[in-house]
Protein backbone atom coordinates (compact mmCIF):
# COMPACT_ATOMS: atom_id res chain seq x y z
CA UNK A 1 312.37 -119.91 -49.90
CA UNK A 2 310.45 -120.44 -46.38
CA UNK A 3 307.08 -119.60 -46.26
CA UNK A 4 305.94 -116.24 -44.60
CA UNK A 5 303.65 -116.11 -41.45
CA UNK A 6 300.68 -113.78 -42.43
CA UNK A 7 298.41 -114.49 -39.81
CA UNK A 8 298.04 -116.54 -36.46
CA UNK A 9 294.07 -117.28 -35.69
CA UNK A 10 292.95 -118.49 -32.70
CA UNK A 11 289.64 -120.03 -32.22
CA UNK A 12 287.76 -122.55 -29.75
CA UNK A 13 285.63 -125.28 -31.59
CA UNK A 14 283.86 -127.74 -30.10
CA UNK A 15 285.70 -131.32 -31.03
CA UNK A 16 285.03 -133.31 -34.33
CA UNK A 17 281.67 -130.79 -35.23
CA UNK A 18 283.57 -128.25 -36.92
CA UNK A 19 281.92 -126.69 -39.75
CA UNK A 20 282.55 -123.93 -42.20
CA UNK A 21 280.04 -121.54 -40.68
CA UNK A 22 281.29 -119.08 -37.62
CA UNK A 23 283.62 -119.11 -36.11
CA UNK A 24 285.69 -120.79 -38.43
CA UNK A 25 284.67 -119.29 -41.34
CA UNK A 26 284.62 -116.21 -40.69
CA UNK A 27 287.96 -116.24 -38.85
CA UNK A 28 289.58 -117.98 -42.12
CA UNK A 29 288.39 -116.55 -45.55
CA UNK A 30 289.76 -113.13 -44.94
CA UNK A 31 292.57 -115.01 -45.34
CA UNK A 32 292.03 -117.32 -47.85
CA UNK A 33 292.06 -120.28 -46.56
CA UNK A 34 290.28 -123.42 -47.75
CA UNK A 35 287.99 -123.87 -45.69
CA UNK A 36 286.41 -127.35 -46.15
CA UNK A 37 290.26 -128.48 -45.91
CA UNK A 38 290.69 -127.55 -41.99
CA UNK A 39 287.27 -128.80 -41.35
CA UNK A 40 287.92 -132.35 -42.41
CA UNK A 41 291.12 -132.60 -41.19
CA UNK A 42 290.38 -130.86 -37.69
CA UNK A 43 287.27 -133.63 -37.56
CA UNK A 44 289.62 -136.01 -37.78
CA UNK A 45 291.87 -134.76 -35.37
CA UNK A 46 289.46 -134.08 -33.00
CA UNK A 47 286.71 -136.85 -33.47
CA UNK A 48 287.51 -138.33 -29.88
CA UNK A 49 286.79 -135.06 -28.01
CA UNK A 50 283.57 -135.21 -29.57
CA UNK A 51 281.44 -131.48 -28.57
CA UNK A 52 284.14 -131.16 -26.20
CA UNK A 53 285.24 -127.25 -26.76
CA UNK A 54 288.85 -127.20 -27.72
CA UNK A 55 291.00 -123.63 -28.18
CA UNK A 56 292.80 -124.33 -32.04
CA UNK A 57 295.43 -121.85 -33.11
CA UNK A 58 295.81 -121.76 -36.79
CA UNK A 59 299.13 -120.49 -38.77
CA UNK A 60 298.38 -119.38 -41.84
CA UNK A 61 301.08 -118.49 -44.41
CA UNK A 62 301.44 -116.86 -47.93
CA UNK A 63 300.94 -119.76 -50.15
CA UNK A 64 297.06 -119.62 -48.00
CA UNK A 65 298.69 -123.16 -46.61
CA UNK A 66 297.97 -123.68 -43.44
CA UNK A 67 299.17 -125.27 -40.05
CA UNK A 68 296.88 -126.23 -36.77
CA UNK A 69 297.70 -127.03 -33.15
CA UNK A 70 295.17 -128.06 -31.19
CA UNK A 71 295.34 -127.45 -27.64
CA UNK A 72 293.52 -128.45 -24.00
CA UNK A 73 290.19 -127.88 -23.71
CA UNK A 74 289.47 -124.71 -21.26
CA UNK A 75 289.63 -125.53 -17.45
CA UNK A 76 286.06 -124.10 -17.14
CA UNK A 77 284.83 -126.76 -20.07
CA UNK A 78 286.41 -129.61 -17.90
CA UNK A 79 285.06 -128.50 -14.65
CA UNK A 80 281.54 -128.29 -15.71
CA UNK A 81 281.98 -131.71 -17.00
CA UNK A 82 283.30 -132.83 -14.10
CA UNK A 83 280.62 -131.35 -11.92
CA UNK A 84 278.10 -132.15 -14.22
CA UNK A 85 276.80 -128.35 -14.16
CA UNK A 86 275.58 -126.30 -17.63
CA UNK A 87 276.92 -123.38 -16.73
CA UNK A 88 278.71 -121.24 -13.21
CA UNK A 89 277.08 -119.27 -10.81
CA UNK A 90 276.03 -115.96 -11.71
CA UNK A 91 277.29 -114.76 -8.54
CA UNK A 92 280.04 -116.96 -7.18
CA UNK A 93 280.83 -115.73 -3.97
CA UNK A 94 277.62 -116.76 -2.38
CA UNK A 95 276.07 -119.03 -4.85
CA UNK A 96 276.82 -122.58 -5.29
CA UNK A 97 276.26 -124.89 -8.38
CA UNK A 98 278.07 -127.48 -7.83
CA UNK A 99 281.56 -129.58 -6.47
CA UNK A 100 284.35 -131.38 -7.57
CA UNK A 101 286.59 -133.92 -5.42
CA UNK A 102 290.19 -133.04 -5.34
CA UNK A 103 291.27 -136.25 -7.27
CA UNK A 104 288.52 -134.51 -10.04
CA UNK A 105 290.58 -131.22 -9.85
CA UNK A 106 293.85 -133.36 -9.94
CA UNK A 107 292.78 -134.92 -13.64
CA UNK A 108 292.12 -131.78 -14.63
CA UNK A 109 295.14 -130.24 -14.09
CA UNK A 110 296.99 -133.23 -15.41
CA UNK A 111 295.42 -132.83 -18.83
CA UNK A 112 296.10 -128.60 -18.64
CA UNK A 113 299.43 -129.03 -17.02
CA UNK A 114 301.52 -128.35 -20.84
CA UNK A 115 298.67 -125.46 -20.99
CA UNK A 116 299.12 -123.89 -18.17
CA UNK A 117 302.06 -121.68 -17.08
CA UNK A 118 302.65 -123.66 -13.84
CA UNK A 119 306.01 -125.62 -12.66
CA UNK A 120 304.33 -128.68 -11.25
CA UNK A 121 301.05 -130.50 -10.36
CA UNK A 122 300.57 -129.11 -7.06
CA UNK A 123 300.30 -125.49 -8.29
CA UNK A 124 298.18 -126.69 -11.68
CA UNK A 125 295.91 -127.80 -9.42
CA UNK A 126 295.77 -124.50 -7.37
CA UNK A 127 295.04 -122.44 -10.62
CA UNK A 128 292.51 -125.18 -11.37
CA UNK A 129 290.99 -124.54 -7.99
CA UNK A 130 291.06 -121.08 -8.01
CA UNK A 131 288.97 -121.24 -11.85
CA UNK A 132 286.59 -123.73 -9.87
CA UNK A 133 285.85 -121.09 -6.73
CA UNK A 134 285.62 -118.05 -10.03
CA UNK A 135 282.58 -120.47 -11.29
CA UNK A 136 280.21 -121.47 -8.13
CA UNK A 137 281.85 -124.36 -7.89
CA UNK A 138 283.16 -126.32 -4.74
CA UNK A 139 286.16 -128.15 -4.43
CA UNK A 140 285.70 -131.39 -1.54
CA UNK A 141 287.78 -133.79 0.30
């Protein structure tokens, strides 16, 4: 007999520091989940992306067994990095915190591109762009 879907989580973690406090806990023992399980194996998963925040979407079936994908970190995590910024402008239209080069933005959207719901590279790297001028950020050269 397959196993029955009874819930689809979604969380964002930061990389390889997952623990069982929130979000993760409280997201997965209404559902019985173990736990300590996903946070060992998504620390293992994740130990290169080290504090890097990464979006995880967790199955979760009947048995309380469970399945993780772990996806691309945000474009707004990567762009700060990328800039070097801690956070976006309050008010973007006429504030500035920062700029990325277009071979920056270009990266970016080569890492999102199986993320994002765009055909090619040129137009991942417009909705990359488009995120960057939402934030305070510039986009040179």
């Amino acid at each position: 007999m397959a196993k029955q879907v009874v819930a689809e989580i979604k969380v964002q973690v930061p990389g390889g520091q997952a623990t069982p406090a929130p979000p993760v806990g409280t997201a997965l023992g209404p559902h019985g989940v173990n736990i300590g399980q996903f946070v060992q194996q998504f620390n293992d998963k994740t130990r290169e992306m080290n504090g890097t925040t990464v979006p995880v979407v967790i199955t979760v079936y009947n048995d309380r067994s469970f399945e993780f994908v772990v996806k691309s970190p945000p474009a707004a995590v990567l762009l700060k990095q990328a800039a070097q910024v801690a956070k976006g402008a309050s008010n973007p239209r006429t504030d500035r915190v920062g700029s990325v080069s277009r071979d920056q933005v270009a990266e970016i959207a080569r890492t999102k591109l199986e993320d994002l719901n765009a055909p090619d590279i040129d137009a991942a790297m417009r909705v990359i762009e488009g995120t960057a001028r939402s934030m305070g950020i510039e986009v040179v050269g």
